[in-house]
Protein backbone atom coordinates (compact mmCIF):
# COMPACT_ATOMS: atom_id res chain seq x y z
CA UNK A 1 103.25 74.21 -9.60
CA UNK A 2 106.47 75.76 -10.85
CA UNK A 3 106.00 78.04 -14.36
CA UNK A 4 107.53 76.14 -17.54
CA UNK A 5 109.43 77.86 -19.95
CA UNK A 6 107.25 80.01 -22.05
CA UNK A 7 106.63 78.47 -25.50
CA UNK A 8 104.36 80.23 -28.03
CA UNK A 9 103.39 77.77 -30.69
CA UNK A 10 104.47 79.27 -34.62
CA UNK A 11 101.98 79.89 -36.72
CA UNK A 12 102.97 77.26 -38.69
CA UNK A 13 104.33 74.10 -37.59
CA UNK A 14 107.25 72.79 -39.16
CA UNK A 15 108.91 69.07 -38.59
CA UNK A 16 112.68 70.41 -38.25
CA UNK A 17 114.17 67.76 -36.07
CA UNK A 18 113.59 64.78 -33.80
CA UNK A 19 111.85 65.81 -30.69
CA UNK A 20 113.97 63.62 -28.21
CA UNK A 21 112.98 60.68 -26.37
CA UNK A 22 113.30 57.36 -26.56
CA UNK A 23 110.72 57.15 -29.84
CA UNK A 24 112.46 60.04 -31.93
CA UNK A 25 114.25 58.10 -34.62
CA UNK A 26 111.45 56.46 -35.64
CA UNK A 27 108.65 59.39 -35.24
CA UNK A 28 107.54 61.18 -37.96
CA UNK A 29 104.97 63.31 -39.71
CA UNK A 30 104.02 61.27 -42.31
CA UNK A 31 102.65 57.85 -43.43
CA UNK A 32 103.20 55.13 -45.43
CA UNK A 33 106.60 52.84 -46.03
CA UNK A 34 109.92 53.96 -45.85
CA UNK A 35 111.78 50.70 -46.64
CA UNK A 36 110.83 47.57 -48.80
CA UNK A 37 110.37 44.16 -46.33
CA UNK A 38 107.66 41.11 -46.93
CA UNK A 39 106.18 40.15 -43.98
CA UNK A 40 107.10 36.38 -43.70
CA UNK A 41 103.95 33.68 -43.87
CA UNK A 42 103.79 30.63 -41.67
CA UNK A 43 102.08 27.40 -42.16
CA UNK A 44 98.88 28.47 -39.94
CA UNK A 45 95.95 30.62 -41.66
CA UNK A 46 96.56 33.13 -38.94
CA UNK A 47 99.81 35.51 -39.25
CA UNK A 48 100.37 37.54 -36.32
CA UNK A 49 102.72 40.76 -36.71
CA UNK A 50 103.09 42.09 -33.57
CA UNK A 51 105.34 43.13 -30.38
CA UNK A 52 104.82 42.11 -26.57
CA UNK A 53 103.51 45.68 -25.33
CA UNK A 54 99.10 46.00 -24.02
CA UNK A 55 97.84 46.15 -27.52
CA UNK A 56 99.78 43.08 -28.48
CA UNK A 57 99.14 41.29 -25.56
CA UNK A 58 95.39 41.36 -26.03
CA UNK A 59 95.33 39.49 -28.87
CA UNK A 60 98.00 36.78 -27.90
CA UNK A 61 95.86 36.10 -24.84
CA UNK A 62 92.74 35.75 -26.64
CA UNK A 63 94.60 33.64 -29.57
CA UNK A 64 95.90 31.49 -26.16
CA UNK A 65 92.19 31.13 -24.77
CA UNK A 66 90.47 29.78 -27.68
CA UNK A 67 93.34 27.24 -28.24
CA UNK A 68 92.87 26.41 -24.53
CA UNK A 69 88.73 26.29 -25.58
CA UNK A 70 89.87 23.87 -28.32
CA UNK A 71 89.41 26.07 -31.29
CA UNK A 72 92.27 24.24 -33.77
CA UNK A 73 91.49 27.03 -36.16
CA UNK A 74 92.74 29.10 -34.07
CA UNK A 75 96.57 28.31 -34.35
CA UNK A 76 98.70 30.96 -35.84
CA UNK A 77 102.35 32.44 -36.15
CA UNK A 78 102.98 35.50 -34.15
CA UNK A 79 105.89 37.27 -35.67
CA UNK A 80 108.20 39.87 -33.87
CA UNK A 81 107.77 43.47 -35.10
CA UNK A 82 110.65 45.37 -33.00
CA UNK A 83 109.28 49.05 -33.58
CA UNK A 84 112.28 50.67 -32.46
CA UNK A 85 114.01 49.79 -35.11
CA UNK A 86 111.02 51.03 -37.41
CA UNK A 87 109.95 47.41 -38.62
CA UNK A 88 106.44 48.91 -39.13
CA UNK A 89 107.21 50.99 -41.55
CA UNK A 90 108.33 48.23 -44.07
CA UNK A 91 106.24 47.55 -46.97
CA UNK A 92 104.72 44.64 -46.22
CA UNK A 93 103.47 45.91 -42.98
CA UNK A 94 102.26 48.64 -44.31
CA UNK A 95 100.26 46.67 -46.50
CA UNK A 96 98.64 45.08 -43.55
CA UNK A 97 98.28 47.95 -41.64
CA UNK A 98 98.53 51.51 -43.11
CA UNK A 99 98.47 53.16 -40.06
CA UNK A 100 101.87 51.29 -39.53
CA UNK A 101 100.85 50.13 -35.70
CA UNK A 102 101.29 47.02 -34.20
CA UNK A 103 99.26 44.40 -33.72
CA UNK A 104 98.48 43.85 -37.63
CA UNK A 105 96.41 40.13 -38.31
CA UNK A 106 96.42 38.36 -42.08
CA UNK A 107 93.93 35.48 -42.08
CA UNK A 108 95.30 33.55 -44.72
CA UNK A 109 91.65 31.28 -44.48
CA UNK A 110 89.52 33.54 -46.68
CA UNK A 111 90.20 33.08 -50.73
CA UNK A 112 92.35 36.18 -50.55
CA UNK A 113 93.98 37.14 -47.36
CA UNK A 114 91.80 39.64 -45.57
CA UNK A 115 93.82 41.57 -43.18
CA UNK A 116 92.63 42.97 -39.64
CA UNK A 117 94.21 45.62 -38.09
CA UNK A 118 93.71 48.28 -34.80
CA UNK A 119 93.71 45.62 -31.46
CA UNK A 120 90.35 46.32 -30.90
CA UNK A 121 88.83 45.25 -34.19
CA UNK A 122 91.14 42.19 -34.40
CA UNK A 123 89.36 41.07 -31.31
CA UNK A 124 86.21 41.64 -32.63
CA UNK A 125 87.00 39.70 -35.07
CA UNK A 126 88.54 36.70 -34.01
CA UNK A 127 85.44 36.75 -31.17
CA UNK A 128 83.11 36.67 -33.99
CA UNK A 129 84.71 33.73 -36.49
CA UNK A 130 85.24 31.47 -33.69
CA UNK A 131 82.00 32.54 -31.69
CA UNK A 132 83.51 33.09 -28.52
CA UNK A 133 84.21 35.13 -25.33
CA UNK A 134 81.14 37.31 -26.96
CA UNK A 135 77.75 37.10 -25.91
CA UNK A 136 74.87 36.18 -27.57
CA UNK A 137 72.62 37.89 -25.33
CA UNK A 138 71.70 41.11 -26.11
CA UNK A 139 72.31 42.49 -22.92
CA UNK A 140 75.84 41.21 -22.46
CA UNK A 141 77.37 41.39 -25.86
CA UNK A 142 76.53 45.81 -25.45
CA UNK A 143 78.31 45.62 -22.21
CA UNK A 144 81.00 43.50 -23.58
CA UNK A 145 81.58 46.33 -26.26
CA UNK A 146 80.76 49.14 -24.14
CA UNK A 147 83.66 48.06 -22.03
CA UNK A 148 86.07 46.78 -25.00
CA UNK A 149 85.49 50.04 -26.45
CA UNK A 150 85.68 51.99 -23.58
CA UNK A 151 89.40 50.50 -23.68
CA UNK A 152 90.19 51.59 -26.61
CA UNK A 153 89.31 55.10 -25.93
CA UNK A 154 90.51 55.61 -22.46
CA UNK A 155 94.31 54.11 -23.02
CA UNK A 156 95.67 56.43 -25.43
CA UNK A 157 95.36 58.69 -22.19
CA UNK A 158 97.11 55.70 -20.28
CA UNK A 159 100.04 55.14 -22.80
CA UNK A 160 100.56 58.20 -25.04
CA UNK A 161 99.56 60.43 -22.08
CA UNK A 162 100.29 58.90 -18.65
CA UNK A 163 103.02 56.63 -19.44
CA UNK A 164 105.32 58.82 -22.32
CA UNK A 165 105.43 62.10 -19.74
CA UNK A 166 106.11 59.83 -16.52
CA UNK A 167 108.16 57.21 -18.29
CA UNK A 168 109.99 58.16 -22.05
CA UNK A 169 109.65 61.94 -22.42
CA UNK A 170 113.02 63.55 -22.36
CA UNK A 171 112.16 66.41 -20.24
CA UNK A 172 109.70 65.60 -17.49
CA UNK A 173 106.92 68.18 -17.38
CA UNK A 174 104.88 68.85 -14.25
CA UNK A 175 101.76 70.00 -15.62
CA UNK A 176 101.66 67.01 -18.13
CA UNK A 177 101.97 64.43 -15.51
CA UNK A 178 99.89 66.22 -13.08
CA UNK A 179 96.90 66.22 -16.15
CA UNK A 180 96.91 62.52 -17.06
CA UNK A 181 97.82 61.25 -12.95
CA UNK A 182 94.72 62.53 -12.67
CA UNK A 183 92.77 60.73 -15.46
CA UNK A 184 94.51 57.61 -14.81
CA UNK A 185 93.32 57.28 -10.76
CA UNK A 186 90.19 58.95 -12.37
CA UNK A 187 90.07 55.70 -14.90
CA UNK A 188 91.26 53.12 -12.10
CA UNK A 189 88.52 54.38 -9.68
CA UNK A 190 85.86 53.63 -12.56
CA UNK A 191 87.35 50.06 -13.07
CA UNK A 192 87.64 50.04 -9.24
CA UNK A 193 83.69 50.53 -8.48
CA UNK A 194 82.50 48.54 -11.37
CA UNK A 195 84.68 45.79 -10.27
CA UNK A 196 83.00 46.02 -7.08
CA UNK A 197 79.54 44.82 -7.89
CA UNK A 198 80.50 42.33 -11.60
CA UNK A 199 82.85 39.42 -11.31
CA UNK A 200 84.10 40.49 -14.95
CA UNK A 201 83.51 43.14 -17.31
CA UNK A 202 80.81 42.38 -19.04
CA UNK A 203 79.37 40.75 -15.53
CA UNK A 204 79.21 37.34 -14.66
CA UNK A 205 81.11 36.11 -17.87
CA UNK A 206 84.93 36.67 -19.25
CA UNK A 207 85.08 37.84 -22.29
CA UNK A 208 86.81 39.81 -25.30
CA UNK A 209 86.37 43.33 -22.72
CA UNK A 210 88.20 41.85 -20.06
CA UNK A 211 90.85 40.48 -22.31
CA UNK A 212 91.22 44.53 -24.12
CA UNK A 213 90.85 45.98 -20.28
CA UNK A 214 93.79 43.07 -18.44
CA UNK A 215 97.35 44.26 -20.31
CA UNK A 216 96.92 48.19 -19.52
CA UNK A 217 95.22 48.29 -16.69
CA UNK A 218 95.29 44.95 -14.55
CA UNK A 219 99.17 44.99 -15.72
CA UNK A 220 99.12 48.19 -14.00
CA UNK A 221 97.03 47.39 -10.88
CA UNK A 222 100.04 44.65 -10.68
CA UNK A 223 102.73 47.01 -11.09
CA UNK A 224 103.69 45.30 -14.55
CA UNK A 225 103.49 48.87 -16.00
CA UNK A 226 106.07 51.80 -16.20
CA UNK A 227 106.90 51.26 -12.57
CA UNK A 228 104.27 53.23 -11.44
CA UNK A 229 103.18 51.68 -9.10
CA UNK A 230 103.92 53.35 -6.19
CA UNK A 231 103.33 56.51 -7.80
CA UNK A 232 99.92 55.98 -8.27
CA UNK A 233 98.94 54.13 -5.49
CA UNK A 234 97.42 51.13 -7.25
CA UNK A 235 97.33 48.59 -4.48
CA UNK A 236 94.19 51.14 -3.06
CA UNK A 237 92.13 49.83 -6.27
CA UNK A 238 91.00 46.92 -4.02
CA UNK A 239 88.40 45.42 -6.75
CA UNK A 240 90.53 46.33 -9.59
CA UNK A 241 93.54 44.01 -8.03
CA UNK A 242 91.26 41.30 -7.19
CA UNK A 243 90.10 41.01 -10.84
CA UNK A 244 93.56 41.47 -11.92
CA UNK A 245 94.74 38.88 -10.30
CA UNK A 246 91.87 36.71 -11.60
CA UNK A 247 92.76 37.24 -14.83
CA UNK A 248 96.42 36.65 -14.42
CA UNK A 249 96.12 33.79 -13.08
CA UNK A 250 94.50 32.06 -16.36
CA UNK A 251 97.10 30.26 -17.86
CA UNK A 252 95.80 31.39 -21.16
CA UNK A 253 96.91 34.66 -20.34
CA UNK A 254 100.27 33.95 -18.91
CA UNK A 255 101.34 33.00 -22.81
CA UNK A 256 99.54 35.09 -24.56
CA UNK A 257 101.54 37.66 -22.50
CA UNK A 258 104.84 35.72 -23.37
CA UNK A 259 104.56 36.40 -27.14
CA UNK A 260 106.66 38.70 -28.80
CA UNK A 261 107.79 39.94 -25.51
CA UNK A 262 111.53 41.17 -25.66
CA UNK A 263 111.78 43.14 -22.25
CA UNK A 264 112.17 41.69 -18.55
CA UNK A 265 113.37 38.18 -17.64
CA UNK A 266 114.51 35.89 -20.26
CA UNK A 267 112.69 32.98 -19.35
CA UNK A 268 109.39 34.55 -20.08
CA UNK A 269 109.84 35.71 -23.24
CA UNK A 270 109.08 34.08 -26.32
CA UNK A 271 109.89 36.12 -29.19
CA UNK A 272 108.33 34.43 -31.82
CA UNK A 273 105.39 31.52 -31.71
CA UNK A 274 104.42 28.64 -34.33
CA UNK A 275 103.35 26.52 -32.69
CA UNK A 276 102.19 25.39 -28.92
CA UNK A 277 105.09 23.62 -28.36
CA UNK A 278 107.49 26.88 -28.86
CA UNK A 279 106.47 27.09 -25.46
CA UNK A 280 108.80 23.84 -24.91
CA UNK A 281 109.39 21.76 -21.82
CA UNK A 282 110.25 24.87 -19.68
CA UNK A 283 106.54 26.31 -19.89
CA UNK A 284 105.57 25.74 -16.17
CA UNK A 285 108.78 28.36 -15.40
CA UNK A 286 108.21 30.18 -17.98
CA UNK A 287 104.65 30.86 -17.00
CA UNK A 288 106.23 31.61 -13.24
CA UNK A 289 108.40 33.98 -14.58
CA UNK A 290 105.39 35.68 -16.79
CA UNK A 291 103.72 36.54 -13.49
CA UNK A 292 107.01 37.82 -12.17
């Protein structure tokens, strides 16, 4: 491994100027809003504020499957949140989510708006109200959240490790991609061998941990993810690809992975949703083109 540049960290850090890549104008030291903008309000009792990337994705895809179940209630507006251009740092989204990080939820059906907010807990959530794609048994609901939660701890390594050094940091850095290549096969191979002897996540049943799990890492055992994969030699995940390719196939999940999304081909992106029909008369290609 060749020797970076020697940097010795000041004794105390300063924010002087952007740090580069393709995130600095909008990254910054502190919270809260830096511009006034309402969030708008559709007809449905569920607003959606959100962008097309994993942590979106999850909850579009479980919004899809219990409208495919037949949950009415279940209808809702997804709104585009382009956070390049620092949309989550208006006011109103702040006010939904003070961490200023997409996907933010308002359920407009309590008596005052209740909002939801970190991906994990707004599928929790929406499991819970709607009793679905979450267990009852004992046994099954811990795995479900061992699993969900597992997620949500393992791909901040994925994204903000993995994917910013190989994929958006200005400067590539050996040692940093080195580090999290190696958590990442380390994470695939635990998918991998679990996968092996349970149909789903949570075993013989899909559910909410399959739905967190499918738009990091079964997008990336399909090469749907910072074209890595060559890099890391997904298609050697053999169980991992089979269940990703399970769950892609769901056509539930083909438009929950359509909303909000603003990169790749045209025809599968639907930048905004209000209603099932936004999905129009060219759904069947659209849905093609999702899997592309």
């Amino acid at each position: 491994m060749s020797d970076p540049a020697a940097y010795t960290p000041p004794t105390i850090w300063q924010w002087q100027k952007p740090n580069g890549g393709r995130f600095a104008h909008i990254n910054r030291p502190v919270a809260g809003a830096t511009h006034e903008q309402a969030l708008p309000v559709g007809r449905h009792p569920l607003q959606l504020y959100s962008l097309g990337t994993p942590n979106g994705v999850k909850v579009t895809i479980l919004l899809e499957e219990l409208l495919a179940l037949g949950h009415s209630g279940a209808e809702y507006d997804a709104w585009l949140i382009r956070i390049h251009e620092g949309q989550q740092f208006g006011s109103g989204f702040v006010a939904a989510n003070p961490n200023s990080k997409i996907p933010a939820l308002m359920d407009h059906s309590a008596a005052t708006p209740r909002r939801v907010f970190e991906s994990g807990a707004i599928l929790l959530y929406l499991a819970e109200k709607f009793d679905a794609f979450l267990s009852h048994d004992p046994d099954v609901r811990a795995e479900t959240l061992n699993w969900m939660f597992w997620q949500m701890g393992a791909a901040p390594l994925l994204g903000g490790g993995f994917g910013h050094f190989y994929a958006y940091a200005p400067t590539r850095i050996e040692y940093a991609i080195d580090r999290f290549t190696m958590e990442i096969k380390r994470q695939m191979d635990v998918l991998d061998q679990h996968l092996a002897e349970h149909e789903f996540m949570a075993g013989a049943e899909y559910s909410i941990a399959d739905m967190a799990i499918w738009p990091w890492y079964g997008a990336l055992a399909k090469g749907l993810l910072y074209e890595a994969g060559e890099f890391l030699q997904v298609q050697t995940y053999q169980h991992l690809n089979r269940w990703a390719e399970q769950i892609l196939a769901r056509p539930a999940v083909r438009r929950g992975r359509m909303v909000n999304r603003v990169m790749g081909d045209p025809a599968s992106q639907l930048h905004e949703r209000h209603e099932a029909s936004d999905f129009d008369t060219r759904t069947q290609d659209k849905l093609a083109a999702a899997k592309a």
